[in-house]
Structures are given as C-alpha cells and as structure tokens.
C-alpha atoms as a PDB file:
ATOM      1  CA  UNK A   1    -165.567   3.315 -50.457  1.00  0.00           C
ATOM      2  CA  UNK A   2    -165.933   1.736 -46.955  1.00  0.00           C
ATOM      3  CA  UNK A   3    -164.752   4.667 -45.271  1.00  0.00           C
ATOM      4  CA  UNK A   4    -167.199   6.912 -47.039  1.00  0.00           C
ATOM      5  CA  UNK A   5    -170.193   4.212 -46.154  1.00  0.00           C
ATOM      6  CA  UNK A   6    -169.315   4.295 -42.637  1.00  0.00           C
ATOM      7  CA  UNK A   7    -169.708   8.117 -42.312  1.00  0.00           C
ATOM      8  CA  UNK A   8    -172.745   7.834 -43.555  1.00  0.00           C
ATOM      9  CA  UNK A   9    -173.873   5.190 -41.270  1.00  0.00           C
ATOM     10  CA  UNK A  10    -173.122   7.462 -38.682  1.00  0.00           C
ATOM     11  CA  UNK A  11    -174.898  10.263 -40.215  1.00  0.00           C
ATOM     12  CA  UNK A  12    -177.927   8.456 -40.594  1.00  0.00           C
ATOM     13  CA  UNK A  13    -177.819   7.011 -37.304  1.00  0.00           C
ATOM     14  CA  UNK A  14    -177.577  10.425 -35.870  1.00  0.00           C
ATOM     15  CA  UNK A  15    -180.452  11.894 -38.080  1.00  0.00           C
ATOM     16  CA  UNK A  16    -182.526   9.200 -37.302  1.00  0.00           C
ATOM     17  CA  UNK A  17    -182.044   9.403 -33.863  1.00  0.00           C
ATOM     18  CA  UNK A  18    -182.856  13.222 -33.531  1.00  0.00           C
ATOM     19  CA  UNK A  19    -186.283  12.074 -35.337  1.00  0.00           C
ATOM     20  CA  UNK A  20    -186.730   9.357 -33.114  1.00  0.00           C
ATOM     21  CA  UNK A  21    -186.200  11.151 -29.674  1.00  0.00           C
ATOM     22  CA  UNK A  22    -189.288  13.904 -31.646  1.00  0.00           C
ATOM     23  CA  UNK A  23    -190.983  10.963 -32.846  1.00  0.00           C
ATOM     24  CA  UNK A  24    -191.069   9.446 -29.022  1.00  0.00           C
ATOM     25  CA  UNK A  25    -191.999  12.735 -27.697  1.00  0.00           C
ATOM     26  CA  UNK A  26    -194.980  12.810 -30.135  1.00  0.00           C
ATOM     27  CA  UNK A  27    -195.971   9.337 -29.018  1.00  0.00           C
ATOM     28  CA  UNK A  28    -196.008   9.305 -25.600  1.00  0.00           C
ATOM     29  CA  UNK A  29    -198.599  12.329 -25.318  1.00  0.00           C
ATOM     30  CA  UNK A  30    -200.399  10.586 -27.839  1.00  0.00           C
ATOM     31  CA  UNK A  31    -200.659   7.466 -26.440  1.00  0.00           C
ATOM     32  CA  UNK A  32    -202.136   8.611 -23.218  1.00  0.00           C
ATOM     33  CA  UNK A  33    -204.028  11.781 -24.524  1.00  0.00           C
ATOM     34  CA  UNK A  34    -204.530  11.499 -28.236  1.00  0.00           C
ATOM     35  CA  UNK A  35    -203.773  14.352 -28.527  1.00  0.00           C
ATOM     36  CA  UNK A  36    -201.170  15.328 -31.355  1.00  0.00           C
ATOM     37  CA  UNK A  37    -199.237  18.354 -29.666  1.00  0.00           C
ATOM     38  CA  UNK A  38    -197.746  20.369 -32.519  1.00  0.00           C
ATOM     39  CA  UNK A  39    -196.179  22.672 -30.561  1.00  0.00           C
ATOM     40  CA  UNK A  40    -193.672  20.110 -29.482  1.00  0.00           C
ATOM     41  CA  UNK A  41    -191.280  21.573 -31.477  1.00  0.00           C
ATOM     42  CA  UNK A  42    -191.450  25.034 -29.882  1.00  0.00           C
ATOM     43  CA  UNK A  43    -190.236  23.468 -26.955  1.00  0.00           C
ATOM     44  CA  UNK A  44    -186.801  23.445 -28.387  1.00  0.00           C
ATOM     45  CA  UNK A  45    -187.048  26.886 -29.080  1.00  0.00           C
ATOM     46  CA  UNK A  46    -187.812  28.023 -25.955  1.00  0.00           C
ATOM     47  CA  UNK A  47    -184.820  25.938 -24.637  1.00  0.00           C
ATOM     48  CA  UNK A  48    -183.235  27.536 -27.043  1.00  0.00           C
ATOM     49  CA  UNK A  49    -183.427  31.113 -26.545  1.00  0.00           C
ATOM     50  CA  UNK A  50    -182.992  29.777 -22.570  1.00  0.00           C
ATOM     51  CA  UNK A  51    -179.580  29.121 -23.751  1.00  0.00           C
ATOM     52  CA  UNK A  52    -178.849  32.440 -25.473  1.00  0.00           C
ATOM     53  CA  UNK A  53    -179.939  34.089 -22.598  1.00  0.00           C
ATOM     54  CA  UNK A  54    -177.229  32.165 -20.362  1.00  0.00           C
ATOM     55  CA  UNK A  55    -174.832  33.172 -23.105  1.00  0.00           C
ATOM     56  CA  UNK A  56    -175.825  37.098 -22.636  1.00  0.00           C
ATOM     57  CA  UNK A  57    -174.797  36.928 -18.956  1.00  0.00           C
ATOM     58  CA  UNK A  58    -171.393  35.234 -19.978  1.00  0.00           C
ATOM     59  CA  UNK A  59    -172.839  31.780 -18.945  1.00  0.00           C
ATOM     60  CA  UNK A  60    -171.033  29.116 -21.296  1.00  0.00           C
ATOM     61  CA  UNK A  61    -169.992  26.401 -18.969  1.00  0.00           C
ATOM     62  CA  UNK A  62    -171.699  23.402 -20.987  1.00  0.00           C
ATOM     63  CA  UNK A  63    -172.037  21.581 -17.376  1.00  0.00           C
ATOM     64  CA  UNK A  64    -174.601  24.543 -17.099  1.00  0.00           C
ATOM     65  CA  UNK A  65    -175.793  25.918 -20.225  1.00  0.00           C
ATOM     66  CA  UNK A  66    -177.020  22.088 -21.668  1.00  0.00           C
ATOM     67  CA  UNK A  67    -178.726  20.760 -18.456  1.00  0.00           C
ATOM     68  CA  UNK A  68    -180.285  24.181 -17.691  1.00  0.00           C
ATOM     69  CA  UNK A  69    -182.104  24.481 -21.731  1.00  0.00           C
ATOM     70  CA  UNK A  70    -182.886  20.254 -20.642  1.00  0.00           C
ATOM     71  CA  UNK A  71    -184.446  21.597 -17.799  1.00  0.00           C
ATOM     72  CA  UNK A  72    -186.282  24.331 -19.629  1.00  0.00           C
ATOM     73  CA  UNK A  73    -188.060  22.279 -22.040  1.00  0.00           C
ATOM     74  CA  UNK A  74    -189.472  19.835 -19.509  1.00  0.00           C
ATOM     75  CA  UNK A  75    -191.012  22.712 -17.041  1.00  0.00           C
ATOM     76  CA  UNK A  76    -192.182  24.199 -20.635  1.00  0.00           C
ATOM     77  CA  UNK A  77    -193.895  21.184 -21.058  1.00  0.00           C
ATOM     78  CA  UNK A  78    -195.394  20.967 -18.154  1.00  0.00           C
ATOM     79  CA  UNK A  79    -196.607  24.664 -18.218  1.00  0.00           C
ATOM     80  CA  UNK A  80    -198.269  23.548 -21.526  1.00  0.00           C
ATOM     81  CA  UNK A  81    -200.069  21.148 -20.269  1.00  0.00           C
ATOM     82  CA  UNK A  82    -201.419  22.645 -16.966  1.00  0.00           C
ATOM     83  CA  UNK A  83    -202.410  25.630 -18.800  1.00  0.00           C
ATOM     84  CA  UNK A  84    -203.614  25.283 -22.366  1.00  0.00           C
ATOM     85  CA  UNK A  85    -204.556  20.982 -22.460  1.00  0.00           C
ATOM     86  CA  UNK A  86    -205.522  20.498 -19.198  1.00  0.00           C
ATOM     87  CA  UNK A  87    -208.582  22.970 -19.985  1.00  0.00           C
ATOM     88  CA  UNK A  88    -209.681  20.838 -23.209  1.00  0.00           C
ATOM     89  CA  UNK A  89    -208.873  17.597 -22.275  1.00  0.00           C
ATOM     90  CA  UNK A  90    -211.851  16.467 -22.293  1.00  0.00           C
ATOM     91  CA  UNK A  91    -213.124  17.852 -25.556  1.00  0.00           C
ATOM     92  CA  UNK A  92    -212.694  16.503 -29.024  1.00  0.00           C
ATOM     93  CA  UNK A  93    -209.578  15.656 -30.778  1.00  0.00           C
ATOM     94  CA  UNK A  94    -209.300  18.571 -32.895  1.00  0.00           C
ATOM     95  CA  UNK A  95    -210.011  20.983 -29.996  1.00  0.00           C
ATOM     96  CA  UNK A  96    -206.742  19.883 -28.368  1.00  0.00           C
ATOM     97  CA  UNK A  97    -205.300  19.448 -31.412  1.00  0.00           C
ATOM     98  CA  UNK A  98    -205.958  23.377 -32.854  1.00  0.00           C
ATOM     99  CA  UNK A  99    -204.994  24.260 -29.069  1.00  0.00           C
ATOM    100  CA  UNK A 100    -201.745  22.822 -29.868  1.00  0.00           C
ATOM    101  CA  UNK A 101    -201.583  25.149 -32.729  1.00  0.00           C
ATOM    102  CA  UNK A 102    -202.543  27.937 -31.148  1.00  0.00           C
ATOM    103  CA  UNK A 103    -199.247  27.198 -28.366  1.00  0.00           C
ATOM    104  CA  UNK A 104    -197.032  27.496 -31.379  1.00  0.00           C
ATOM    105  CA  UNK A 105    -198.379  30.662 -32.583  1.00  0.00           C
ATOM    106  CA  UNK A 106    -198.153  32.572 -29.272  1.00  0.00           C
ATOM    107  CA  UNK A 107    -194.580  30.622 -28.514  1.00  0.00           C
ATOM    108  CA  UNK A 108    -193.351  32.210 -31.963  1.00  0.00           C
ATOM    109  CA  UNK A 109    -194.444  35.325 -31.897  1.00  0.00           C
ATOM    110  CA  UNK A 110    -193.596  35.826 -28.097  1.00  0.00           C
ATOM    111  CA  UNK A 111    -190.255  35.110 -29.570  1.00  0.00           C
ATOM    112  CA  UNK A 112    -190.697  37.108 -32.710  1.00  0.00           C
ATOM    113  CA  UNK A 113    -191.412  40.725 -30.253  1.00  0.00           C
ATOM    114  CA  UNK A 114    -188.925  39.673 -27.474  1.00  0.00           C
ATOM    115  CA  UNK A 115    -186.108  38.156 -30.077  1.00  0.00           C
ATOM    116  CA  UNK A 116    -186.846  39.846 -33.359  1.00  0.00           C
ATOM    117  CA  UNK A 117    -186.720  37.636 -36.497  1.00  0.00           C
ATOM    118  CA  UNK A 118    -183.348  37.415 -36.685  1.00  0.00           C
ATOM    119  CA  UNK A 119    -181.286  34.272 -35.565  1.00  0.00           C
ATOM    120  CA  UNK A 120    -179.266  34.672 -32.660  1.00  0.00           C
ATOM    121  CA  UNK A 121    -175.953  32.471 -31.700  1.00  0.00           C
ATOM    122  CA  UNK A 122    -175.880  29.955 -29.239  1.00  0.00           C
ATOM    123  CA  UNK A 123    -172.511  28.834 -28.165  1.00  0.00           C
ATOM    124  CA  UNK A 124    -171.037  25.371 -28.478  1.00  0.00           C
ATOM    125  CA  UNK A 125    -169.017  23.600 -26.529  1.00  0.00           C
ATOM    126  CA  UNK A 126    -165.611  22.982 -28.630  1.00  0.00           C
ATOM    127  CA  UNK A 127    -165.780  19.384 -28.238  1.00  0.00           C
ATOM    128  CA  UNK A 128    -169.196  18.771 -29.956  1.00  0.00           C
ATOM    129  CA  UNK A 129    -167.831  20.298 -32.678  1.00  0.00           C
ATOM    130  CA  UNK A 130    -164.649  18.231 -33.103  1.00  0.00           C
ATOM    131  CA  UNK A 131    -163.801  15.414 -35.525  1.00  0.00           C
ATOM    132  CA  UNK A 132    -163.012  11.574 -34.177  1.00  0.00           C
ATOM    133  CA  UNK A 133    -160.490   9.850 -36.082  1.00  0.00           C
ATOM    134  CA  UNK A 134    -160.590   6.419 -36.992  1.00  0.00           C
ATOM    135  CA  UNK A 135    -158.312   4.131 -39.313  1.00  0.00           C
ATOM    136  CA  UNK A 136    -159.196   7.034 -41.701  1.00  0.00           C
ATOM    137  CA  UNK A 137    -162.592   7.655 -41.175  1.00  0.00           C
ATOM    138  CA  UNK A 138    -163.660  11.183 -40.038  1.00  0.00           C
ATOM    139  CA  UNK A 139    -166.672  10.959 -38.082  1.00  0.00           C
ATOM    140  CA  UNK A 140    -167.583  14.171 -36.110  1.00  0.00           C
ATOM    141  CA  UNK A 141    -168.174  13.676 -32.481  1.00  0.00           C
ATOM    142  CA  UNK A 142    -171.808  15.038 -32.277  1.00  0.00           C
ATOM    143  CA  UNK A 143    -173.235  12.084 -34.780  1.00  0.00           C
ATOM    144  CA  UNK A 144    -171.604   9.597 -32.206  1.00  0.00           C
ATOM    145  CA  UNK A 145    -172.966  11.619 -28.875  1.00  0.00           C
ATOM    146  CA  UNK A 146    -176.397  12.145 -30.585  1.00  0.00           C
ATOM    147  CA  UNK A 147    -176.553   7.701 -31.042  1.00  0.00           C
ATOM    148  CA  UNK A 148    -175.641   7.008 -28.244  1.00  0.00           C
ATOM    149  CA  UNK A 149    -177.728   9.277 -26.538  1.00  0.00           C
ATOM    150  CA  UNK A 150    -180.686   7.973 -28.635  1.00  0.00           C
ATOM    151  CA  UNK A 151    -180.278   4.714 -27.719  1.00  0.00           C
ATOM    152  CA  UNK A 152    -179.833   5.529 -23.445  1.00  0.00           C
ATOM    153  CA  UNK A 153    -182.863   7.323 -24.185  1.00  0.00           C
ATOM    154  CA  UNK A 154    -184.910   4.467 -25.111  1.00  0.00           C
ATOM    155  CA  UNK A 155    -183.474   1.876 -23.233  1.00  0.00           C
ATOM    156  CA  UNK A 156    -184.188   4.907 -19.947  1.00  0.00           C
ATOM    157  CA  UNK A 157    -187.612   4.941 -21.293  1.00  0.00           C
ATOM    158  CA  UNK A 158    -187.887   1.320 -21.693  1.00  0.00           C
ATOM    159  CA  UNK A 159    -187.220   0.657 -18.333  1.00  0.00           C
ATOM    160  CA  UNK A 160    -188.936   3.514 -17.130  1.00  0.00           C
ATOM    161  CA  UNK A 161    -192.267   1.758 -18.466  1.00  0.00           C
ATOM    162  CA  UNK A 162    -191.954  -1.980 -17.641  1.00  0.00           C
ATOM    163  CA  UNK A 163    -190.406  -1.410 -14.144  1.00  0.00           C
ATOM    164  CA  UNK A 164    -191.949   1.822 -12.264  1.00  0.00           C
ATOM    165  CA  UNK A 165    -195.242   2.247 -10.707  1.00  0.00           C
ATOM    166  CA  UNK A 166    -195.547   5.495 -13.075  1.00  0.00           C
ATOM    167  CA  UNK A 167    -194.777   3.564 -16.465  1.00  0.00           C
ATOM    168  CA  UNK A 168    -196.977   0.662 -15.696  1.00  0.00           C
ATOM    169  CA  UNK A 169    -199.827   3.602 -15.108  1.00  0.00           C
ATOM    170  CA  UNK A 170    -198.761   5.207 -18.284  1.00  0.00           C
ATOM    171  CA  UNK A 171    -199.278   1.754 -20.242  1.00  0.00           C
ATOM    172  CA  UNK A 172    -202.450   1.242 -18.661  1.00  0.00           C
ATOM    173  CA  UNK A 173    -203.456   4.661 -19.596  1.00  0.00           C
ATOM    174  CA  UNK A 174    -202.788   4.432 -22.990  1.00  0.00           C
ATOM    175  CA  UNK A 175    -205.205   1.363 -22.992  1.00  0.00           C
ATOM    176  CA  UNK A 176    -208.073   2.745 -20.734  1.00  0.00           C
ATOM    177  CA  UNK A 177    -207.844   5.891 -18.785  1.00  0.00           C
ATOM    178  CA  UNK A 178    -211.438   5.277 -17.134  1.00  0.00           C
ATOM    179  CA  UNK A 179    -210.596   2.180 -15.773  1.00  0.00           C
ATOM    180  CA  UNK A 180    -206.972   3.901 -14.150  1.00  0.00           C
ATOM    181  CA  UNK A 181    -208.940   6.198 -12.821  1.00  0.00           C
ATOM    182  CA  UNK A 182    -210.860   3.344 -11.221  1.00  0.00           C
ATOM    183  CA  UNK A 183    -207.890   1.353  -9.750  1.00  0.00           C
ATOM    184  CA  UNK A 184    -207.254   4.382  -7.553  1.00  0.00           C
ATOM    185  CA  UNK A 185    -204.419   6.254  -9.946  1.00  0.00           C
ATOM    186  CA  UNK A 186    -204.039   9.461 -10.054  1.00  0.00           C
ATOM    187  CA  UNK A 187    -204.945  10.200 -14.198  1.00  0.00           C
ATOM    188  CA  UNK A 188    -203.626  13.774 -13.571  1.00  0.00           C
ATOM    189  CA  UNK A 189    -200.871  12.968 -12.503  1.00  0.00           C
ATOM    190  CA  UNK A 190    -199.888  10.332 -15.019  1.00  0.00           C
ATOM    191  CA  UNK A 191    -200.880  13.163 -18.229  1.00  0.00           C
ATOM    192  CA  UNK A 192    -198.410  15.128 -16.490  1.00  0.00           C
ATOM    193  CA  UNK A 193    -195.475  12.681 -16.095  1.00  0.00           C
ATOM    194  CA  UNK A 194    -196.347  12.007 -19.797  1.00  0.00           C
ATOM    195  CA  UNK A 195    -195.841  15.672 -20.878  1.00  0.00           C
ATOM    196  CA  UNK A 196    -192.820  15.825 -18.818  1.00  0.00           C
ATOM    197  CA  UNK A 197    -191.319  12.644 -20.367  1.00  0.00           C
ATOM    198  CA  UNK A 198    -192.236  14.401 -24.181  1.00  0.00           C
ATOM    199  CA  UNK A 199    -190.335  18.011 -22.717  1.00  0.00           C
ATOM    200  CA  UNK A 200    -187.066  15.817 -21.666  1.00  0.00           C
ATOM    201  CA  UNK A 201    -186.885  14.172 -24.851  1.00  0.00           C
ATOM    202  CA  UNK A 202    -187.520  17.690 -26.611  1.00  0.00           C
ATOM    203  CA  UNK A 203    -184.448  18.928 -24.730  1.00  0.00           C
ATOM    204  CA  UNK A 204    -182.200  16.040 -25.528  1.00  0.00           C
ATOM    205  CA  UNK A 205    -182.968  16.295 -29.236  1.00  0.00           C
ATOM    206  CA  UNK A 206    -182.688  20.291 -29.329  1.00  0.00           C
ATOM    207  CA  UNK A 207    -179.055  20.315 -27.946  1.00  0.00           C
ATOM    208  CA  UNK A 208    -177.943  18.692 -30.734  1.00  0.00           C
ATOM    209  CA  UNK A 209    -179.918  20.737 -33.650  1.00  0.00           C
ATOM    210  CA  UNK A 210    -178.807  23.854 -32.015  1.00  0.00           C
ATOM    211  CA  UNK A 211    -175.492  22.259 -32.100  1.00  0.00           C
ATOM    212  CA  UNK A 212    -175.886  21.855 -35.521  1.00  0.00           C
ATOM    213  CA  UNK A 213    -177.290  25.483 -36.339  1.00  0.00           C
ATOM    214  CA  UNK A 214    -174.994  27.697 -34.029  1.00  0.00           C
ATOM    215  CA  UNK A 215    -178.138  29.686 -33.754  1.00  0.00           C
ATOM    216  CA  UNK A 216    -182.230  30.229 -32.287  1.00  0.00           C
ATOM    217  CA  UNK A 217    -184.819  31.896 -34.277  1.00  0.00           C
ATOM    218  CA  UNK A 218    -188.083  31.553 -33.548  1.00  0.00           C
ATOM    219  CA  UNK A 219    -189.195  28.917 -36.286  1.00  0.00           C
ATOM    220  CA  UNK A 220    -186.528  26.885 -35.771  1.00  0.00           C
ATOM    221  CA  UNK A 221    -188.923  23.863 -34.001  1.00  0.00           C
ATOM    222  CA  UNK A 222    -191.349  24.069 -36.649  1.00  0.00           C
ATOM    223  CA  UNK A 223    -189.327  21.486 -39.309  1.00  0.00           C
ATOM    224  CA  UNK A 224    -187.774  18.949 -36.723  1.00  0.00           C
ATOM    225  CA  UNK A 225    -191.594  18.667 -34.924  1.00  0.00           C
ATOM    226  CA  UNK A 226    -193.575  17.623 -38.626  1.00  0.00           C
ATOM    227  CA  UNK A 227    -190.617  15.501 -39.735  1.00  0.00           C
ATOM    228  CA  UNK A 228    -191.158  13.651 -36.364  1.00  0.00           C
ATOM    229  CA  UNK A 229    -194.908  13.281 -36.405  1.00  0.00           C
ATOM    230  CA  UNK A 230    -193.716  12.005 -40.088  1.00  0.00           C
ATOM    231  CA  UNK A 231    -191.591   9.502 -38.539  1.00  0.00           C
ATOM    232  CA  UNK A 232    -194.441   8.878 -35.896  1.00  0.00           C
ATOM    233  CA  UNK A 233    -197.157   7.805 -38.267  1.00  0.00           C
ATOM    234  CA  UNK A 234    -194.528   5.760 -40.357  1.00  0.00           C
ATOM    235  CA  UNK A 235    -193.737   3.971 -36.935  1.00  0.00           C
ATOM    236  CA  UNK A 236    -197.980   3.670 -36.300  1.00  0.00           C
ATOM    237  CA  UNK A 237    -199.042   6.770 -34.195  1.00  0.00           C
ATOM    238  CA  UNK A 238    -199.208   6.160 -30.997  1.00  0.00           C
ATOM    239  CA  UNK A 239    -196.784   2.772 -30.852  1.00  0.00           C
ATOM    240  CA  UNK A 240    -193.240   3.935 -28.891  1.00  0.00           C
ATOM    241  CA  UNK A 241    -191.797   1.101 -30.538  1.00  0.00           C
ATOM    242  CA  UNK A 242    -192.774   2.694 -33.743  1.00  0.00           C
ATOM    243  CA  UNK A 243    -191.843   5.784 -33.461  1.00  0.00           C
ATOM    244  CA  UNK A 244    -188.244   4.638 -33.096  1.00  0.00           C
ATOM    245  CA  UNK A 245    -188.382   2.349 -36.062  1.00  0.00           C
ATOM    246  CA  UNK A 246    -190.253   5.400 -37.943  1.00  0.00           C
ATOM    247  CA  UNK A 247    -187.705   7.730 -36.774  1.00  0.00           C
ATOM    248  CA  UNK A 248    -184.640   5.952 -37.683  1.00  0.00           C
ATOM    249  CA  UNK A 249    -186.453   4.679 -40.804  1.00  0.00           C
ATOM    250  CA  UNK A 250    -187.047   8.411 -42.122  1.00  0.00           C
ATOM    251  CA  UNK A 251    -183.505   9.628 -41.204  1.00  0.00           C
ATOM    252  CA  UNK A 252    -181.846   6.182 -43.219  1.00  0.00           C
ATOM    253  CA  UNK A 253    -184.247   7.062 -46.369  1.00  0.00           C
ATOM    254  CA  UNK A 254    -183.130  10.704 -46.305  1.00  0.00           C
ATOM    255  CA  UNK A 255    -179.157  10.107 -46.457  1.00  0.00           C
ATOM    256  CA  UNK A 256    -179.581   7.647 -48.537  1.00  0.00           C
ATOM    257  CA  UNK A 257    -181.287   8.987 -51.084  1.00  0.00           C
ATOM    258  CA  UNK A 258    -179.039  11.981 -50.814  1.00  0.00           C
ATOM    259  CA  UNK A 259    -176.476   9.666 -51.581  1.00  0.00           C
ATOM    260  CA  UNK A 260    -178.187   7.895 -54.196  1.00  0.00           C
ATOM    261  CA  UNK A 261    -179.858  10.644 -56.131  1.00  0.00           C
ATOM    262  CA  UNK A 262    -178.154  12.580 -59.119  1.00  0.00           C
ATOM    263  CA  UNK A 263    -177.037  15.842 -58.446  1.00  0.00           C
ATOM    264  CA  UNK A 264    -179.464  17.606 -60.653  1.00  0.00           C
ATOM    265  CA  UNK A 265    -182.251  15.870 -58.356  1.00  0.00           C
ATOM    266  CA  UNK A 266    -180.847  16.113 -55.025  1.00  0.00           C
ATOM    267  CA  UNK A 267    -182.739  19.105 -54.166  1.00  0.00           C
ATOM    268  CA  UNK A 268    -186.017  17.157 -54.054  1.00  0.00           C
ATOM    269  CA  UNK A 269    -184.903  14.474 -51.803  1.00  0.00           C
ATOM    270  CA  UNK A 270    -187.638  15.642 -49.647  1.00  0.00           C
ATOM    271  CA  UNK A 271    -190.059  14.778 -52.282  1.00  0.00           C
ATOM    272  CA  UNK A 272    -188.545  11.393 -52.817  1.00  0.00           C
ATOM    273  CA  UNK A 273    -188.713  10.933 -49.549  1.00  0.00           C
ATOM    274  CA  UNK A 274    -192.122  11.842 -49.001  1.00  0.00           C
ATOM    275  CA  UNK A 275    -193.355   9.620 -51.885  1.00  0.00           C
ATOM    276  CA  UNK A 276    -191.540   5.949 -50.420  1.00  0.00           C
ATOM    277  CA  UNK A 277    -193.902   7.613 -47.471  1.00  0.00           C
ATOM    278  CA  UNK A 278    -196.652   7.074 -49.347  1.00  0.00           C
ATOM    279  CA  UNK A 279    -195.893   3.852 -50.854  1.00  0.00           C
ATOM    280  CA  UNK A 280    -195.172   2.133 -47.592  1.00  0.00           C
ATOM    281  CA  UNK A 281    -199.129   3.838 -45.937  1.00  0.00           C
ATOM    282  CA  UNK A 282    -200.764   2.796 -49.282  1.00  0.00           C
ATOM    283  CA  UNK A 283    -199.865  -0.673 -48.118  1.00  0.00           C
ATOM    284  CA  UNK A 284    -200.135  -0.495 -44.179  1.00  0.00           C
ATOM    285  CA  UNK A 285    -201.816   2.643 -43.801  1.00  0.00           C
ATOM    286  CA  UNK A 286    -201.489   1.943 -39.849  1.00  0.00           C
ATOM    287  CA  UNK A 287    -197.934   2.655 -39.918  1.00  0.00           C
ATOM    288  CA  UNK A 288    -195.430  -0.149 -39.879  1.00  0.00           C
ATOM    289  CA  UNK A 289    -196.232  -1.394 -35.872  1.00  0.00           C
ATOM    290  CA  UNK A 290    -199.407   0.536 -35.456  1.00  0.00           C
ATOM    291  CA  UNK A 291    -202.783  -1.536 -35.346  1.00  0.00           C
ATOM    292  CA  UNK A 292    -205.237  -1.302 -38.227  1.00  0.00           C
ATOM    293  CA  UNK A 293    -208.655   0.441 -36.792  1.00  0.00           C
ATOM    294  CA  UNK A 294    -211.651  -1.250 -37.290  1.00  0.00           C
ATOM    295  CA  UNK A 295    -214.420   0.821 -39.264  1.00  0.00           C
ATOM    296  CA  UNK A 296    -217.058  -1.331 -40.352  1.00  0.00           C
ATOM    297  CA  UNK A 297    -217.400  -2.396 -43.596  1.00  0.00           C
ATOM    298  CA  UNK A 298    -217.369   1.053 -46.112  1.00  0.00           C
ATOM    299  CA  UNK A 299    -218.287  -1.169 -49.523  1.00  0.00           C
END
C-alpha cells in the first residue's frame, strides 16, 4: 500500500508541476500586461513540430533536439508579442485577449495545411522513458525529471525577480507600468523579457507532454494551456506564487480523485474536478493567494 502511495505522489507531483510551469507562464504575462494569452499553449506545438522537423533530417541527439524546441518556444514568444500584442497593447482587455485567440487559430491551422491533421512522432530519448527502481517502487524517470525541473524553475524564477535589475522592473510593472515608465525603464523592454520568460517555461513543460504523447498534432496545446489558466485562477490570476500552489493543487485533486473514484465514475474525474473548483471560488472567488477586487457596494 505504501509503495502504491508513493507512485502516486510522484505522479501528482509531476502533473502538477507541468500545470504549474503553464500556470506560471500564464501569470507572468498577466501580471505585467493583463492580458490572458491563450495561445500559450500553441507555443508547445510549434516547439513541437520544431522537433519533428529535426527528426526528418535524422537529428535525434537529445543534447540538440530538447534545447533547440526550448529555444523555439521562447523566440515564438517573442514573435507573438512584437507582432500581434504589441499592436493592441494599449487597447482593452478583450482586444488582446480575442487577439490571443486569433494566434491560436492561425498557429493551428498553419499547422493543419503544412502538417495535416494527423499526429506525427517525435522521438524520445530512451532514458526519459525508463523506469527507476526503488526498494520496490517503480517510479518512471520522467515524473522525477519533470519535479525537479519544476521546482529549479521556480526557485530560477524566484531569484530571477528579487535579485536582477529586470525582475525588480517586472515587479514594479506588475504594480504600475506608468510610473516604470517614469523611473527611466524601458516598459518595452520589460513586456518582452516577460513574454520570453512565459515561452521558456512553455518549452520546459512541452518536452515532457511530448514525452508523454510520442507525437505533435496541431491541437495538442489547446488542453494543457486551459487546464493551466484553471490552475492560474485557483492560485489568484495574476499571483506567481499562486499559480504554483494552483498548479500543483489541480494536478493533486486530479490523481487523487482518480484514485479515489469508483470505476464506473472515473471517467468524469474531470467533472469532479471541476466542481471542488467551484466550491473552493464560491468561497474565495479571488483564487486562493489572489487579492479580492474592490467594486463598490452592489446591494
């Protein structure tokens, strides 16, 4: 029975921590834009197919293939940004946010005429697929890469915020862009950093669902990207520190119920899932460390 418990430790860990790199992504752009950039998740696609194509030319070395679909993402990001938000950043909410929407469209169906529908293998290095072995416990070795590299992840970021001329910007941004602006930063430059930051953690997380598929299809980024703005609002939009706890949060709930839940029901964890969702906003409908808005008395 404690074997059994420990795998699934593991395996929540590691679900939780693909949400929570998503999750983070989601955030960051948030925090300084408010913007919420759906097409996150076609990021990972187009690192994705970046990958295939490195396959096609006979290009598996993972020393090359994993940094190269990193690097993808994050210039991805980046072209997003300087092309489609950059344009509307100054409009309304929904503007950027149905711009996002309209990235995802043209992402997928670029994809969909250069790619076809079909799913197309992505090779994976041999030793993400293996099994660690542990006083009888079989844990397989991409739940243990995938936590760990959560956790680097945050701490990087962490750092990256309290102790950098960049992070400290970032903060301030997500507090007051105007007044940035007016201590002689560079507000460009920070959104872009941001985006950048959001791509690299888009990269990190999609090496280990592709690992997981074996395969790119277009749609592929569509599920990880809304359970991660789930995880996000769970955490309080906008909060990094809650989009970690969200993330983590959502990926516990979801083995555990699978656990939990008779077979006949197991289908609809998602359901299940969604509704302790709902329970938990019904009571802080900021999210668990976001910060209840003030909106004037509605009674």
């Amino acid at each position: 029975m404690s074997t059994y418990i420990l795998q699934q430790t593991f395996n929540a860990l590691s679900v939780g921590g693909e949400y929570a790199l998503l999750a983070l992504g989601l955030a960051i752009v948030f925090s300084v834009m408010h913007l919420v950039n759906f097409a996150h998740g076609d990021m990972i696609t187009v690192g994705g197919y970046a990958m295939f194509l490195l396959a096609l030319f006979n290009i598996s070395d993972p020393l090359i293939v994993l940094p190269i679909g990193v690097l993808t993402t994050v210039v991805t990001a980046i072209l997003m940004e300087r092309i489609a938000f950059k344009p509307v950043r100054n409009a309304s909410p929904t503007t950027g946010m149905l711009t996002a929407f309209g990235v995802s469209i043209l992402i997928q169906n670029i994809a969909l005429i250069f790619g076809g529908s079909r799913p197309k293998a992505v090779p994976t290095a041999d030793w993400m697929t293996s099994t660690l072995h542990f006083q009888g416990v079989q844990i397989p070795v991409i739940q243990v890469l995938e936590t760990i590299v959560t956790l680097i992840a945050i701490i990087g970021l962490v750092a990256l915020l309290r102790y950098t001329t960049v992070g400290l910007a970032m903060r301030a941004a997500a507090k007051d862009v105007p007044i940035v602006r007016l201590m002689g930063i560079k507000a460009d430059r920070v959104i872009l950093v941001a985006f950048a930051i959001s791509g690299f953690l888009a990269g990190l997380a999609g090496i280990f669902i592709l690992a997981r598929r074996g395969a790119v299809d277009p749609f592929m980024g569509f599920a990880p990207v809304l359970k991660a703005f789930i995880a996000a609002v769970l955490g309080g939009f906008g909060s990094l520190p809650g989009a970690v706890i969200g993330g983590f949060a959502l990926g516990i709930a979801e083995v555990a119920l699978q656990i939990l839940l008779p077979q006949d029901v197991a289908g609809f964890r998602d359901a299940f899932v969604f509704l302790l969702i709902g329970l938990v906003l019904v009571f802080r409908p900021q999210g668990i460390l976001g910060e209840r808005p003030d909106f004037g008395e509605k009674s």
